[in-house]
Protein backbone atom coordinates (compact mmCIF):
# COMPACT_ATOMS: atom_id res chain seq x y z
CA UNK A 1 3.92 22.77 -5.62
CA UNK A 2 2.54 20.97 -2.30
CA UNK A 3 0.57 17.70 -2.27
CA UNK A 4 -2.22 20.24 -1.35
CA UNK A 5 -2.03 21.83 -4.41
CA UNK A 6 -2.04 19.19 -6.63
CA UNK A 7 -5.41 17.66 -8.36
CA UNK A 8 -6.42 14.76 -8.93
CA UNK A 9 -9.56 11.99 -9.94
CA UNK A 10 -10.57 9.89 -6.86
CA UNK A 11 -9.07 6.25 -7.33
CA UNK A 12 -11.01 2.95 -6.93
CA UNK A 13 -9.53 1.10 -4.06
CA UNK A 14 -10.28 -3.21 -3.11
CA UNK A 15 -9.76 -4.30 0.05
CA UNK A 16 -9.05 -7.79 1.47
CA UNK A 17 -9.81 -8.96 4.84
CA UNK A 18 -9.98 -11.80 6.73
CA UNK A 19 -10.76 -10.70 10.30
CA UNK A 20 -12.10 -7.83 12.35
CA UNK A 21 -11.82 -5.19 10.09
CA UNK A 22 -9.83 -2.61 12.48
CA UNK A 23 -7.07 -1.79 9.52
CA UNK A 24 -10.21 -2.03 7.17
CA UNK A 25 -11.53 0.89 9.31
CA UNK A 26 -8.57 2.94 8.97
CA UNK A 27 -9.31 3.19 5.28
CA UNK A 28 -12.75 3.40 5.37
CA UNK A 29 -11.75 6.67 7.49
CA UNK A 30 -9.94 8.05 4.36
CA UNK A 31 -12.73 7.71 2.34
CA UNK A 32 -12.84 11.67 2.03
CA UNK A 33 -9.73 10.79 -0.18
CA UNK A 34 -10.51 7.42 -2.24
CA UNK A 35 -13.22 5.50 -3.57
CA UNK A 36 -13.78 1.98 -1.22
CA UNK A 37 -15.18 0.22 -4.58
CA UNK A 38 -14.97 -3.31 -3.09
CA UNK A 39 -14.01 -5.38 0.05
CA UNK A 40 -13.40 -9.06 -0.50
CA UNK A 41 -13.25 -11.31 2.70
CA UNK A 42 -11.51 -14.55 2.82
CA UNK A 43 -14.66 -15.74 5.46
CA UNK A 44 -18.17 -14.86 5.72
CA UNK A 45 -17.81 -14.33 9.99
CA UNK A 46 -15.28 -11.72 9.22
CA UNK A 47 -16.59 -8.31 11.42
CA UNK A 48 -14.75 -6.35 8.49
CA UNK A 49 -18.07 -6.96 6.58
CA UNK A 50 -20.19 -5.18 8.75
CA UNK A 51 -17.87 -2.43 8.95
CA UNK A 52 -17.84 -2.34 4.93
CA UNK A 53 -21.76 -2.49 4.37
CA UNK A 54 -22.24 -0.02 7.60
CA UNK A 55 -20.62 2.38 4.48
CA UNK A 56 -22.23 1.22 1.78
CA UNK A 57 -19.45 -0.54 0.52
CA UNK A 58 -19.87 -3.44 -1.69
CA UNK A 59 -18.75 -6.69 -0.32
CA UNK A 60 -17.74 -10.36 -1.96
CA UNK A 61 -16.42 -13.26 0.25
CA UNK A 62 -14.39 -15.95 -1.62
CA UNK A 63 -16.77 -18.98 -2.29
CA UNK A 64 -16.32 -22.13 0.56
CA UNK A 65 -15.26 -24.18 -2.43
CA UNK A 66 -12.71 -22.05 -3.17
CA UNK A 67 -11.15 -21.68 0.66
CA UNK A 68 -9.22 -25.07 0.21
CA UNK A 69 -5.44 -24.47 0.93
CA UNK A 70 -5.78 -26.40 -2.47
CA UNK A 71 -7.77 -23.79 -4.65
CA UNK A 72 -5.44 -21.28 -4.03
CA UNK A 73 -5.13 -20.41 -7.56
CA UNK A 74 -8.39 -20.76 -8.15
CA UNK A 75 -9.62 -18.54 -5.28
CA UNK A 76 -6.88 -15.90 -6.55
CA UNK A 77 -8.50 -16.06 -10.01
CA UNK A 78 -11.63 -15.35 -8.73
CA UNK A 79 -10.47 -11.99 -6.01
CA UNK A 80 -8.36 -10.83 -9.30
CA UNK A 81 -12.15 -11.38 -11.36
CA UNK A 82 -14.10 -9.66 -8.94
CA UNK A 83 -11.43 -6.72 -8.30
CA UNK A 84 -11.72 -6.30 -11.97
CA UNK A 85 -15.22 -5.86 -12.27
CA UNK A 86 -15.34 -3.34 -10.10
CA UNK A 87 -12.49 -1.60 -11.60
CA UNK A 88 -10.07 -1.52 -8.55
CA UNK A 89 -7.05 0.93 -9.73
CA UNK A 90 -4.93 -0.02 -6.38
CA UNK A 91 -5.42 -2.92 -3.68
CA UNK A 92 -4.92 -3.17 0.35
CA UNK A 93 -4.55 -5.99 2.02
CA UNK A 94 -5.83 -5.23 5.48
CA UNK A 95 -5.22 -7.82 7.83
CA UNK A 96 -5.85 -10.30 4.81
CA UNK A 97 -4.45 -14.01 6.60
CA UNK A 98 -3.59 -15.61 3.09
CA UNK A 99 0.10 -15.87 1.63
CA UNK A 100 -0.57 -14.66 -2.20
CA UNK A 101 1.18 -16.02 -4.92
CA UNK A 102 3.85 -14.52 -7.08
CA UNK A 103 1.83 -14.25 -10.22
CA UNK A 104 -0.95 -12.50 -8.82
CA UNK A 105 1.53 -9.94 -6.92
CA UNK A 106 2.93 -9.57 -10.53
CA UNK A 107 -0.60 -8.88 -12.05
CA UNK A 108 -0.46 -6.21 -9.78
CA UNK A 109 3.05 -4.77 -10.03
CA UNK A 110 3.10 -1.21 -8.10
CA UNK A 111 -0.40 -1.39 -7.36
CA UNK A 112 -0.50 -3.58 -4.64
CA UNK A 113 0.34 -2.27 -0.57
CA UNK A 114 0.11 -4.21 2.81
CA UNK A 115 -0.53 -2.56 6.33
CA UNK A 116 1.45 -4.58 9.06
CA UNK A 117 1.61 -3.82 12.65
CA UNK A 118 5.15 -3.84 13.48
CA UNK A 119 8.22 -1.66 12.14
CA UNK A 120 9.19 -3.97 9.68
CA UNK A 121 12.23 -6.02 9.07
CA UNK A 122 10.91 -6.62 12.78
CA UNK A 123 8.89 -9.09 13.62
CA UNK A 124 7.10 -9.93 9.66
CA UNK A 125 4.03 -12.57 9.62
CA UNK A 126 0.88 -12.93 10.62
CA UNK A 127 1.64 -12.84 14.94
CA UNK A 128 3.90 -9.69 14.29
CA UNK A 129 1.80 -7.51 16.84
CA UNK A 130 2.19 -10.30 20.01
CA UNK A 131 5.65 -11.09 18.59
CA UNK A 132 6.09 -6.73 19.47
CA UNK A 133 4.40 -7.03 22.92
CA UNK A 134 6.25 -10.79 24.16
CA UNK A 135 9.86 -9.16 23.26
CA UNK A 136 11.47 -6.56 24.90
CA UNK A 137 10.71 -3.32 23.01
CA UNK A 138 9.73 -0.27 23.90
CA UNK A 139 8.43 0.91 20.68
CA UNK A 140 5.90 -0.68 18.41
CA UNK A 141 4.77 0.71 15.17
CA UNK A 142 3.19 0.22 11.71
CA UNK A 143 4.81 -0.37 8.37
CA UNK A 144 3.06 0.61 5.27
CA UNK A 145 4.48 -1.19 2.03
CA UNK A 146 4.51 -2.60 -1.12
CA UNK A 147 3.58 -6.25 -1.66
CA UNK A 148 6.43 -8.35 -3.12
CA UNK A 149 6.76 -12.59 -3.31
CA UNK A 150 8.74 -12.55 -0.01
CA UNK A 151 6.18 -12.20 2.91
CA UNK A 152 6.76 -8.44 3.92
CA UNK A 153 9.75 -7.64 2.13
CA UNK A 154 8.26 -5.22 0.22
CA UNK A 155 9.76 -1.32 -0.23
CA UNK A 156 8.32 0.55 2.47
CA UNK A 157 6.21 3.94 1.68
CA UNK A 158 5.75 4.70 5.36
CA UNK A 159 6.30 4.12 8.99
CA UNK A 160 4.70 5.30 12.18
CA UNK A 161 5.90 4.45 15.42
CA UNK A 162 4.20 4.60 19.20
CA UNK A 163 5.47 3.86 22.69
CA UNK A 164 4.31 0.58 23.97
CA UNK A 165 2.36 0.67 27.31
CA UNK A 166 5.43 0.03 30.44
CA UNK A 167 2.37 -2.48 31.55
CA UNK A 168 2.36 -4.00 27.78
CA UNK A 169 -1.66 -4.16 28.23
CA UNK A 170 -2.48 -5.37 24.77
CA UNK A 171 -5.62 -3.86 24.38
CA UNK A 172 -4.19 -0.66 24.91
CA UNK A 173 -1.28 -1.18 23.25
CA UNK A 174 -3.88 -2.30 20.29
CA UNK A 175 -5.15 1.08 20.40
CA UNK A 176 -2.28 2.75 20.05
CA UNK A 177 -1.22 0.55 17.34
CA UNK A 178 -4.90 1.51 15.41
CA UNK A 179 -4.27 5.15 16.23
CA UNK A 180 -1.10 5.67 14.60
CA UNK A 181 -1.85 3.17 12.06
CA UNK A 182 -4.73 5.27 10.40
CA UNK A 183 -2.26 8.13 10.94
CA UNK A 184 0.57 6.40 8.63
CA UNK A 185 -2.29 5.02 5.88
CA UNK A 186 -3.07 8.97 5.78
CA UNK A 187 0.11 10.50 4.69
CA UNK A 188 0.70 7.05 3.07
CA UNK A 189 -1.90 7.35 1.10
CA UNK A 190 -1.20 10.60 -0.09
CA UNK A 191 2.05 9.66 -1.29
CA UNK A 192 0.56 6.41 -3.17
CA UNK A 193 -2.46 8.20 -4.42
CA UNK A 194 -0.03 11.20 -5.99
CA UNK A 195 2.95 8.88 -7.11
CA UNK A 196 1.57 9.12 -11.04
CA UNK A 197 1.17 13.27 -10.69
CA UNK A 198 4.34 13.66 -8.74
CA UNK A 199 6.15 11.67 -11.39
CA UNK A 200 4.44 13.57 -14.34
């Protein structure tokens, strides 16, 4: 039986962002295969927001109080509460610029994925795109994994790879990296969103 073939209820996916929204966008443009029930951004100037709304997607943005390096745990309480409420079966982080604790990765086990520009073990953290154009590669890519307490050490579902520009323009080179990267979340998603019937 092909993935085609097989069935299934639309899940409820939560987002979190923290900047432009680009990787947001790539999911957004999936949406013919999920349910965007929530985006949560870590700052109310995010451009992610407008993208989410521009769908009709709800939106929450972690309370200033709660942006403190030293609420952490609070602020994670309160993105676990709100993912909750609107009954988020699987969670993205999308360009998301916070390091999450262990015990909410736990809370989470399975059901938690990160979209990273660069072909991971490369280049992991939050400059891993203009640590791919400063070194000498000729390939970039995208790396589309699980979330685990080591900062992108998680098993990887998918990766898609593209030629960096021989004139390493970035903003090209960004393009190429948001081309294939909505590629990979596609057949990515297809794997994550079928894991439970493939396994049945």
């Amino acid at each position: 039986m092909s993935l085609k073939e097989i069935s299934f209820g639309r899940q409820r996916i939560g987002v979190l962002i923290s900047g432009n929204g680009s990787t947001l966008q790539s999911i957004l443009d999936c949406m013919d295969m999920l349910d965007v029930a929530v985006v949560i951004a870590s700052k109310p100037s995010a451009y992610g927001i407008l993208r989410a709304r521009r769908m009709g997607v709800p939106v929450e943005i972690i309370p200033r109080e709660l942006r403190l390096s030293t609420q952490k745990l609070e602020a994670e309480k309160w993105i676990s509460s709100k993912l909750d409420a609107y009954k988020a079966q699987k969670i993205f982080l999308a360009g998301f610029m916070r390091i999450i604790s262990e015990n909410f990765i736990n809370k989470y086990q399975d059901r938690i994925f990160n979209i990273h520009p660069s072909l991971l073990p490369k280049y992991k953290g939050m400059s891993a795109f203009e640590e791919t154009l400063a070194s000498s590669d000729l390939v970039g890519g995208v790396s589309i994994h699980h979330v685990a307490p080591d900062v992108d050490s998680g098993e990887i579902i998918l990766q898609k790879d593209f030629d960096i520009p021989i004139h390493r323009d970035e903003k090209l080179s960004q393009l190429l990296l948001h081309i294939n990267e909505q590629r990979a979340l596609r057949n990515a998603l297809q794997r994550i969103l079928w894991q439970k019937q493939l396994m049945s």
